[in-house]
Structure formats: C-alpha cells, structure tokens
N, C-alpha and C. Protein backbone atom coordinates (compact mmCIF):
# COMPACT_ATOMS: atom_id res chain seq x y z
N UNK A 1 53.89 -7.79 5.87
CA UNK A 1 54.40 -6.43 5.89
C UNK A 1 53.45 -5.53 5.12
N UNK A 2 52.95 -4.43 5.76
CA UNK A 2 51.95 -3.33 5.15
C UNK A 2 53.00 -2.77 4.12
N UNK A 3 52.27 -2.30 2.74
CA UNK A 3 53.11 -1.36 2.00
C UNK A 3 53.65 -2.32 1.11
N UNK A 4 53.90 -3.73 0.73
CA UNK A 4 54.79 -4.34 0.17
C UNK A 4 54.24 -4.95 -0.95
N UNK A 5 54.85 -4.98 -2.02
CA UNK A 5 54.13 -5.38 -2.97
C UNK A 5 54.73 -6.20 -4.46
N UNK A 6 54.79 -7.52 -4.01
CA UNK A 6 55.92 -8.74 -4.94
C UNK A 6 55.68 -8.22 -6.17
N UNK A 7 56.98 -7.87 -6.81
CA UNK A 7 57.13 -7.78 -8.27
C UNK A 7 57.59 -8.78 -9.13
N UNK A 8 57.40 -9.67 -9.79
CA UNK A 8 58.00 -10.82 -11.00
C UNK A 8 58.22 -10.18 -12.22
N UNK A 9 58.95 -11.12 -13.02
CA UNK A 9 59.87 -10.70 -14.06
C UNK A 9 58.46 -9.87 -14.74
N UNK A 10 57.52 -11.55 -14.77
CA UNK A 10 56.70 -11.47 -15.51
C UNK A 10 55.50 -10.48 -15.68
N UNK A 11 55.12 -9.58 -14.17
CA UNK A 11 54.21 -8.93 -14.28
C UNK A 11 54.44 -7.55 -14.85
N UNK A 12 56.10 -7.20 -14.94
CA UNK A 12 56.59 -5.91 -15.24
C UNK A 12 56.34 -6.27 -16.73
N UNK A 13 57.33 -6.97 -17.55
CA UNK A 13 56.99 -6.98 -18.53
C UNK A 13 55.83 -7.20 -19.54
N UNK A 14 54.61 -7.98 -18.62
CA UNK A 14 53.41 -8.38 -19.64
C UNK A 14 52.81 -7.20 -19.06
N UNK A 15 52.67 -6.42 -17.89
CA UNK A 15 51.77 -5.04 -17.85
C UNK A 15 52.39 -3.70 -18.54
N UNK A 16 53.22 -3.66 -18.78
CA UNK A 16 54.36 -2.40 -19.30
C UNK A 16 53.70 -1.42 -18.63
N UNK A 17 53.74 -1.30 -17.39
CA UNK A 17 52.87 -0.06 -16.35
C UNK A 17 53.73 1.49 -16.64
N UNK A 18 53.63 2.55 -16.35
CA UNK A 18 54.15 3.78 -16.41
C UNK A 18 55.35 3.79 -15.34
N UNK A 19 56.59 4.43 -15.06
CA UNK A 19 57.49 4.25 -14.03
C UNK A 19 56.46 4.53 -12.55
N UNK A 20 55.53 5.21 -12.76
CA UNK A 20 55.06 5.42 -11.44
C UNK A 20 53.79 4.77 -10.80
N UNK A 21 53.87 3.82 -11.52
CA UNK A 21 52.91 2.73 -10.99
C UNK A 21 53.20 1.48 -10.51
N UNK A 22 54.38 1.07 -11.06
CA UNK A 22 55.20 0.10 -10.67
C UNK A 22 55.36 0.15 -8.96
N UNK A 23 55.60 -0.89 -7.71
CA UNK A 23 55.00 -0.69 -6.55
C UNK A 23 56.28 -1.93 -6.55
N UNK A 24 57.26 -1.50 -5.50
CA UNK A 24 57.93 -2.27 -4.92
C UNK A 24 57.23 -2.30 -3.53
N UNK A 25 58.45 -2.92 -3.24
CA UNK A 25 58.56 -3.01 -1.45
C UNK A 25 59.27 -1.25 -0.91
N UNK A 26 58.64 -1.01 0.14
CA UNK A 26 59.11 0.50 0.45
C UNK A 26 60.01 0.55 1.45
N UNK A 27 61.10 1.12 1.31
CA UNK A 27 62.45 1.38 1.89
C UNK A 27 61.72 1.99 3.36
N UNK A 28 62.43 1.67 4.08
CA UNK A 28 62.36 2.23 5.23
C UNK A 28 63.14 3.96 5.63
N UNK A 29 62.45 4.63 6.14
CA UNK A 29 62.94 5.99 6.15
C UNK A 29 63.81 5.87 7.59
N UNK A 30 65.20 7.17 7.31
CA UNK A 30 66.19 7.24 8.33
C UNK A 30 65.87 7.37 9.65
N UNK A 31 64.71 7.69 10.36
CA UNK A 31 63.85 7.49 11.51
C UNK A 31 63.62 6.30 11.84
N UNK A 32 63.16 5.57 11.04
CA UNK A 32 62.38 3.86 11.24
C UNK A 32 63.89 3.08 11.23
N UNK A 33 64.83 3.36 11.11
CA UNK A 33 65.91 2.87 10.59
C UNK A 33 66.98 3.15 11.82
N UNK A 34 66.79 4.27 12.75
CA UNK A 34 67.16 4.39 14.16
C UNK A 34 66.29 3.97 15.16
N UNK A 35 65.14 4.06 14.81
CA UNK A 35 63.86 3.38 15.42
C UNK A 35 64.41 1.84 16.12
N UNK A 36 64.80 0.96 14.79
CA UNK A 36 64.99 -0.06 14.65
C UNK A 36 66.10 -0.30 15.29
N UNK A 37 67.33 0.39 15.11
CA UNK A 37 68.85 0.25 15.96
C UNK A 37 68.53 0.55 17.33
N UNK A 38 67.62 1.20 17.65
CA UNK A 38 67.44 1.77 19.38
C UNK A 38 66.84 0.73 19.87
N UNK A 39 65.47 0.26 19.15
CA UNK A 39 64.92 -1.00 19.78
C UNK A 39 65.86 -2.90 19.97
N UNK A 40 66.38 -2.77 19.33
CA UNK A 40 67.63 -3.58 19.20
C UNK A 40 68.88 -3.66 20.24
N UNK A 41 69.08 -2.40 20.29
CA UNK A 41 70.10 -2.04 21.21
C UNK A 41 69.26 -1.91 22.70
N UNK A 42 68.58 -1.74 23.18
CA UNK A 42 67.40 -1.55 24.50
C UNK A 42 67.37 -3.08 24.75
N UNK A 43 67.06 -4.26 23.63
CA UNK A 43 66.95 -5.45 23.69
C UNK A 43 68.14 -6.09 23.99
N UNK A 44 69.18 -5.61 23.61
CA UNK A 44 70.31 -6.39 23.53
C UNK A 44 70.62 -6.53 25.06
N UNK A 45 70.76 -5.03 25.52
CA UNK A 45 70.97 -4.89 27.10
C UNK A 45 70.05 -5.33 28.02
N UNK A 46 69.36 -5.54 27.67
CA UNK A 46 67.74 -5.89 28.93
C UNK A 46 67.41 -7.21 29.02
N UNK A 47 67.15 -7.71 27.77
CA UNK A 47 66.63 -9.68 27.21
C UNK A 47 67.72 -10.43 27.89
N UNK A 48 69.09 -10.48 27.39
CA UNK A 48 69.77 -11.60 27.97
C UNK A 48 69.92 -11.38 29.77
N UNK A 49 69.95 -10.60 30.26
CA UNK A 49 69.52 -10.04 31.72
C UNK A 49 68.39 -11.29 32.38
N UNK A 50 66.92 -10.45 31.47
CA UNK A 50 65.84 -11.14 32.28
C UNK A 50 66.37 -12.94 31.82
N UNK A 51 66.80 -13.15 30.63
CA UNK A 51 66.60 -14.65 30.41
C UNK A 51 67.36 -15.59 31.60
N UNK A 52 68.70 -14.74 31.82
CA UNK A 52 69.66 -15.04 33.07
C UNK A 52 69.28 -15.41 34.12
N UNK A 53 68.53 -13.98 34.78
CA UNK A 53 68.04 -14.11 35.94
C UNK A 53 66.45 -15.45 36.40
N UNK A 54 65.58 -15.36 35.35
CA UNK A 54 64.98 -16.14 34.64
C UNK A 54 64.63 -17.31 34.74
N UNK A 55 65.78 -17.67 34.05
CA UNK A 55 65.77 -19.35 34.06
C UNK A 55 66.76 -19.93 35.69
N UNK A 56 67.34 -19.27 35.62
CA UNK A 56 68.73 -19.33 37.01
C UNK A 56 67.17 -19.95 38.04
N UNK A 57 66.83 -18.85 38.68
CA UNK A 57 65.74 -18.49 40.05
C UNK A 57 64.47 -20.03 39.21
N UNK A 58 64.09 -19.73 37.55
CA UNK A 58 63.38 -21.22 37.52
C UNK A 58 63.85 -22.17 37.73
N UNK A 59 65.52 -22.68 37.11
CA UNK A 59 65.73 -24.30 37.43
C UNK A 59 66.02 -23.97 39.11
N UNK A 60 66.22 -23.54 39.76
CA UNK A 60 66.53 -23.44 41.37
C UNK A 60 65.44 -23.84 41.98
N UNK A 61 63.81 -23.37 41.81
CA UNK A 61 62.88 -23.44 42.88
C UNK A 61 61.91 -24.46 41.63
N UNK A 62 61.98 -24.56 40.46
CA UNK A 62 61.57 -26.04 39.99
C UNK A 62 62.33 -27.19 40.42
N UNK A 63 63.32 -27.25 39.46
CA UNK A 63 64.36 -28.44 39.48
C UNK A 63 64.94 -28.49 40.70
N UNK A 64 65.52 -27.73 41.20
CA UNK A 64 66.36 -27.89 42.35
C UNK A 64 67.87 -28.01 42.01
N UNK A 65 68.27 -27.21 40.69
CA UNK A 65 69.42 -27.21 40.22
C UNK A 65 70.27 -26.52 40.98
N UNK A 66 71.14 -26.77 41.67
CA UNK A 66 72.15 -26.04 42.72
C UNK A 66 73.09 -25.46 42.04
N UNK A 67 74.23 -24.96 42.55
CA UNK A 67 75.03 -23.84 42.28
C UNK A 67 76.49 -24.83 41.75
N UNK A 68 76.90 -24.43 40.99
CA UNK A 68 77.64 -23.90 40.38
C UNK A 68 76.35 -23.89 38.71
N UNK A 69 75.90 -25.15 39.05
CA UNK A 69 74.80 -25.33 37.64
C UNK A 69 73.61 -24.34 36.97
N UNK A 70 73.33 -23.67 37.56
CA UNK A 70 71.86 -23.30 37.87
C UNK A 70 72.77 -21.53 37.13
N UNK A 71 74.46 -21.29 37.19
CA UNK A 71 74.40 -20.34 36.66
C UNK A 71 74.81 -20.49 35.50
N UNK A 72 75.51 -21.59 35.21
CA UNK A 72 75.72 -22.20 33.57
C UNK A 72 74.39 -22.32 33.13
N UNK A 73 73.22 -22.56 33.57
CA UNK A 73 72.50 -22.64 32.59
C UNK A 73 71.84 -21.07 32.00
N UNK A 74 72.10 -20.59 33.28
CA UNK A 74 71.69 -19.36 33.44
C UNK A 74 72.24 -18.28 32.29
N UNK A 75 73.74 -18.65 32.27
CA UNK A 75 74.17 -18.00 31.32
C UNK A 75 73.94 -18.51 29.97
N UNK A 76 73.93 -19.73 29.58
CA UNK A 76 73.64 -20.39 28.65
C UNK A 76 72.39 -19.21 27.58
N UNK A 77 71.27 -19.34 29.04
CA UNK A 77 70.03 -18.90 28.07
C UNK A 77 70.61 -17.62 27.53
N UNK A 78 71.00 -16.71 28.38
CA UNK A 78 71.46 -15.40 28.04
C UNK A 78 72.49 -14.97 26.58
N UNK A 79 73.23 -16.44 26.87
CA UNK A 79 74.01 -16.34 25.23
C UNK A 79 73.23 -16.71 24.43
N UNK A 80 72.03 -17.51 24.33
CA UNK A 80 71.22 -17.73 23.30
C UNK A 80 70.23 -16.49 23.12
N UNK A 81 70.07 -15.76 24.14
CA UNK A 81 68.90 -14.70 23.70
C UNK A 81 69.67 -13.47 22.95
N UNK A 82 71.25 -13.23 23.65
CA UNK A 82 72.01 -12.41 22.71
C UNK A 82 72.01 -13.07 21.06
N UNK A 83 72.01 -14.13 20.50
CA UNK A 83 71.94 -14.88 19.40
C UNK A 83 70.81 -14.65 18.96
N UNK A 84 69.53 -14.76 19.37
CA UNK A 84 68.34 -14.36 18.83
C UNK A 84 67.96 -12.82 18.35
N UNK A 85 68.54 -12.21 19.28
CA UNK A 85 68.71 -10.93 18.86
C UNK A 85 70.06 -10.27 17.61
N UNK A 86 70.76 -10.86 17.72
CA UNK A 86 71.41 -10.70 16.42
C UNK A 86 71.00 -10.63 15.40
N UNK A 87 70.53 -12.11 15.46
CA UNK A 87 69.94 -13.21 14.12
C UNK A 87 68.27 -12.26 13.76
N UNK A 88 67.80 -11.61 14.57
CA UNK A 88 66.94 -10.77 14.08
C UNK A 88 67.35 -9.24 13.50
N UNK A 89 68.25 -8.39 14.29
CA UNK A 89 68.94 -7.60 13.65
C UNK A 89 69.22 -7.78 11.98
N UNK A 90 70.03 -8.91 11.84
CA UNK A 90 70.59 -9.19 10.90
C UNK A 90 69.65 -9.59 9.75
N UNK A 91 68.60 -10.39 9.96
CA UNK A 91 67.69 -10.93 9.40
C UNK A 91 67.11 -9.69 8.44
N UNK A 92 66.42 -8.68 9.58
CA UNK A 92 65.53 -7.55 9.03
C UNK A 92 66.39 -6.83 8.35
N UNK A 93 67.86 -6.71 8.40
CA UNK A 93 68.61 -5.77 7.68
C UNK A 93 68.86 -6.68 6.31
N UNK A 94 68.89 -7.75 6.12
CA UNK A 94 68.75 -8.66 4.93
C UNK A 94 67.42 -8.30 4.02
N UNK A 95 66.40 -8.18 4.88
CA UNK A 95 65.40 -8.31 3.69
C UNK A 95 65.08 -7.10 3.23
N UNK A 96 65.99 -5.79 4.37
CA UNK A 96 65.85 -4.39 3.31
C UNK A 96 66.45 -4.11 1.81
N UNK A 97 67.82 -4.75 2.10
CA UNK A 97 68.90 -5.59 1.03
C UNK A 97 68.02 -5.67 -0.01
N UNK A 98 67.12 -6.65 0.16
CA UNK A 98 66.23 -7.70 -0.91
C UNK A 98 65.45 -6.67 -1.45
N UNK A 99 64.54 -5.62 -0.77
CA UNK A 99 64.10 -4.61 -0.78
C UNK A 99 64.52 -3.60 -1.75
N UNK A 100 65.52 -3.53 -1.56
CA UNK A 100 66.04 -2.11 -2.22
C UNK A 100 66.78 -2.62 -4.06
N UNK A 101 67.10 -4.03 -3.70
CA UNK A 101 67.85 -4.87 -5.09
C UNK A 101 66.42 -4.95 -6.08
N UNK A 102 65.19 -4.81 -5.33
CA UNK A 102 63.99 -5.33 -6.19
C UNK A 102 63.85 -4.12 -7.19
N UNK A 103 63.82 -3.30 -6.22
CA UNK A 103 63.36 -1.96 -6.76
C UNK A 103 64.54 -1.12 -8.11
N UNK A 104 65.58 -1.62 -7.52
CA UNK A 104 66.71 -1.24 -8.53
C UNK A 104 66.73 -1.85 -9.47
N UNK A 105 66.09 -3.22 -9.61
CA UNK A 105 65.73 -3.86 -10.66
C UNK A 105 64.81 -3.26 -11.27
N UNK A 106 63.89 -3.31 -10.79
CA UNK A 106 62.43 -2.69 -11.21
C UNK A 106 62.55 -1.58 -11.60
N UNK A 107 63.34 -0.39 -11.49
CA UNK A 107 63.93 0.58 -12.10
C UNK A 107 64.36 0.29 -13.59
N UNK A 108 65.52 -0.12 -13.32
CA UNK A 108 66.33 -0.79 -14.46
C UNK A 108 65.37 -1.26 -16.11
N UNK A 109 64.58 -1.91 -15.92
CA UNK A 109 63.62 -2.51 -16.30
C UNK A 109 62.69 -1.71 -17.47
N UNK A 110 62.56 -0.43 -16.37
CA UNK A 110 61.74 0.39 -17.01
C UNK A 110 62.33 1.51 -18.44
C-alpha cells in the first residue's frame, strides 16, 4: 500500500518526533470510500453472473456434465464468488479499522 507507514511502540518513543512527523497509515477520503462501495457493488452484480454462466457452458462442452448438474455447479461457483466478494469488502474495511486505531494511538502517545 502507497502512503503507509508501520509505527511500533518502540520507534515513537525512542525518536520522540514532533506531532507532525509522526506518519501513520492514511485514512482513506469520503470519495475513495464510495469509490470502493460502487466498485464492490458493480462486482457483486456482474462476478457471480459471469462465474454462473462460466463454469455451467465449461463443465457442459468439457466434461459433458448434463442438466440438472451442470446448474448446481453453476450456481455453486456463483455462491462462492458472492463469498469472495464479501470476504474482500469486509477484509479492506478491517484494515481501515487497524488504520485509524494506529493513528489514534499514535496520537494518544504524543
């Protein structure tokens, strides 16, 4: 990640830097932050789609997986790509969390 910059207990206290030198990780601004919900949401609706259609039309003219099967799996992938997309949602909204706790520390501190 550009911009980011690990703070330890240890480097705050053995450098005693000025408040404005101190360099967390940088919050994301309310733009990058709808940025992020739009691209998410565009994914959510579109990914499990192609994975559906996808794998369905691959196990059919690879495997030769016939029908009723070929759309269980079909759907299968599609619930896993909705899952991947969560689990990334969720993920990146975790490490802003981590982000913003550093810095409030790192505040604190000073």
């Amino acid at each position: 990640m550009a911009g980011v910059v690990r703070v330890s207990e240890d480097s705050v206290q053995a450098h005693h830097h000025p408040p404005s030198s101190v360099q967390v990780g940088k919050l994301p601004s309310q733009g990058q932050v709808l940025l992020k919900l739009f691209v998410h949401s565009v994914a959510m609706f579109t990914l499990p789609f192609v994975a559906y259609y996808t794998s369905k039309d691959f196990l059919e003219s690879k495997f030769g997986v016939e029908h009723p099967m070929n759309f269980i799996y079909g759907a299968l992938c599609a619930v896993v790509m909705v899952q991947i997309i969560i689990f990334s949602y969720v993920y990146q909204a975790f490490k802003e969390e981590q982000i913003a706790s550093k810095l409030k520390v790192a505040l604190k501190k000073e």
